[in-house]
Protein backbone atom coordinates (compact mmCIF):
# COMPACT_ATOMS: atom_id res chain seq x y z
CA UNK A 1 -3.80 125.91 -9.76
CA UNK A 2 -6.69 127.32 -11.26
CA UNK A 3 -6.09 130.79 -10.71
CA UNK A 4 -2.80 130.21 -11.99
CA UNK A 5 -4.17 128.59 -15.56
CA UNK A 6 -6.98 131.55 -15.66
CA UNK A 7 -3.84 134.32 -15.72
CA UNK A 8 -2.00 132.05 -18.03
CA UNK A 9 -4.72 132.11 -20.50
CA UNK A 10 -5.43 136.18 -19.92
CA UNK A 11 -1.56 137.15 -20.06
CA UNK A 12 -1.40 134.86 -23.51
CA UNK A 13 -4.02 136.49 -25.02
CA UNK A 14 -3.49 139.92 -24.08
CA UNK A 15 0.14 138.69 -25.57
CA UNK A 16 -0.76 137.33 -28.73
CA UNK A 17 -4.33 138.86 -29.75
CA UNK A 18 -2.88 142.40 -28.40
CA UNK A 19 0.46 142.80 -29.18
CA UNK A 20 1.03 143.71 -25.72
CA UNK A 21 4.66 143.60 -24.64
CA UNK A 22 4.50 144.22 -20.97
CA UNK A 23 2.13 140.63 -21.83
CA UNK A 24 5.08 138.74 -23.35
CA UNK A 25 7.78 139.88 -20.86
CA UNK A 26 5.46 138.68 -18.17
CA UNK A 27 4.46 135.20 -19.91
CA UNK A 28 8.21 134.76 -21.05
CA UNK A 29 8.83 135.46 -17.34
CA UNK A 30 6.73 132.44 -16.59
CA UNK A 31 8.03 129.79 -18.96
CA UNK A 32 11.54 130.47 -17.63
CA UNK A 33 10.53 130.42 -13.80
CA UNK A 34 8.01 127.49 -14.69
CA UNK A 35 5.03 129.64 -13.02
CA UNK A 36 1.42 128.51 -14.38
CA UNK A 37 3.65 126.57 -17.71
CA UNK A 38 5.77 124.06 -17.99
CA UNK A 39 9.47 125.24 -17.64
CA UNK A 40 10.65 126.19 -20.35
CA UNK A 41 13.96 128.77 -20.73
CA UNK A 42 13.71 128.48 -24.75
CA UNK A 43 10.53 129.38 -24.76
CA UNK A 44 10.62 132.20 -22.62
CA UNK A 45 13.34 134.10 -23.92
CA UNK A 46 11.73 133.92 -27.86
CA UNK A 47 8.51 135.66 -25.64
CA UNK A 48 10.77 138.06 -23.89
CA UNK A 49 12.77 138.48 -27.11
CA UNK A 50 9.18 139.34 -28.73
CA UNK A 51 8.45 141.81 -26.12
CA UNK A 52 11.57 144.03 -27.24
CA UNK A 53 10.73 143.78 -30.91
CA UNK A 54 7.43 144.91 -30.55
CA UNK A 55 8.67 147.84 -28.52
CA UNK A 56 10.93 148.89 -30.85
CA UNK A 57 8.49 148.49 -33.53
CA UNK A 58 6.20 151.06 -31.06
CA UNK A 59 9.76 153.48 -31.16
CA UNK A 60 9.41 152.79 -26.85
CA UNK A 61 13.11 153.37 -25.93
CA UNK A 62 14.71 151.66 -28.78
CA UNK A 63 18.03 151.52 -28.29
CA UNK A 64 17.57 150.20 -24.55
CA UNK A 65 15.55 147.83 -26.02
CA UNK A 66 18.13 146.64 -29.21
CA UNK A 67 20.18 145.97 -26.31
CA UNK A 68 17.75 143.66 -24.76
CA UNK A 69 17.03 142.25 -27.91
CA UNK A 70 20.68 141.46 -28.36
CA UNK A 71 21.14 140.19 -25.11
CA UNK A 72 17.94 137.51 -25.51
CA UNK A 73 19.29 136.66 -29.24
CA UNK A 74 22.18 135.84 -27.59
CA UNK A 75 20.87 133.34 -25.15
CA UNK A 76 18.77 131.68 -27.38
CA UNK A 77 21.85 131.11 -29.48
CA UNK A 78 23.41 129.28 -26.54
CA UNK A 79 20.24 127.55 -25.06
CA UNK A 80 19.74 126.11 -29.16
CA UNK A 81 23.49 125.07 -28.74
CA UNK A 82 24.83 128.33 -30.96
CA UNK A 83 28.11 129.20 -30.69
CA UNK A 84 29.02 131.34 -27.48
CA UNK A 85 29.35 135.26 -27.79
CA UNK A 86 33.29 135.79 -27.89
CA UNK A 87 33.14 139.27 -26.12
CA UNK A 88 35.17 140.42 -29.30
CA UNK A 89 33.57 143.04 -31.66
CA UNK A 90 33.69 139.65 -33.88
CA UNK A 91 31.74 137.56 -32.20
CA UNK A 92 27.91 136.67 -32.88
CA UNK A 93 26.84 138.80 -30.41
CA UNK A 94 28.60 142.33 -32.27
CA UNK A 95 26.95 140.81 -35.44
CA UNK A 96 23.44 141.01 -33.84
CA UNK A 97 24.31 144.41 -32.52
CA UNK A 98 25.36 145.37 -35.92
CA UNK A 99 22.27 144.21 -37.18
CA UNK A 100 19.92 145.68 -34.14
């Protein structure tokens, strides 16, 4: 267990002192498996979610990762009880596109 809270506290910092995505994807990884953190889905798809931003903001395969970033926007909208992506080119899920 202490090995495990040692990388937790090096991944998090290279994550949120560094800016380093591969950090976030691999943190966000955790809180969704429940590895070294409490379980937590929510919480690991806003890190994951992070990750792609920051790439994007870096110009490292950006539209690969606006479609990433759509796909975690969209389950955060249904694991905070958003509505459900239609599948339509109306749906919330075209709008974040749109908007990626």
């Amino acid at each position: 267990r202490g090995e495990e809270a040692e990388a937790v506290k090096w991944v998090r910092w290279a994550a949120e002192e560094k800016g380093c995505a591969q950090a976030m994807v691999l943190l966000g990884s955790w809180y969704i498996e429940g590895k070294g953190v409490p379980q937590d889905t929510l919480e690991g798809y806003k890190w994951v979610r992070r990750a792609h931003e920051t790439l994007i903001e870096h110009g490292v395969d950006v539209e690969e990762n606006k479609a990433w970033l759509v796909s975690c926007e969209a389950q955060i909208s249904l694991l905070i009880g958003g509505v459900v992506p239609s599948g339509d080119d109306d749906g919330p899920e075209a709008e974040l596109r749109r908007r990626a």
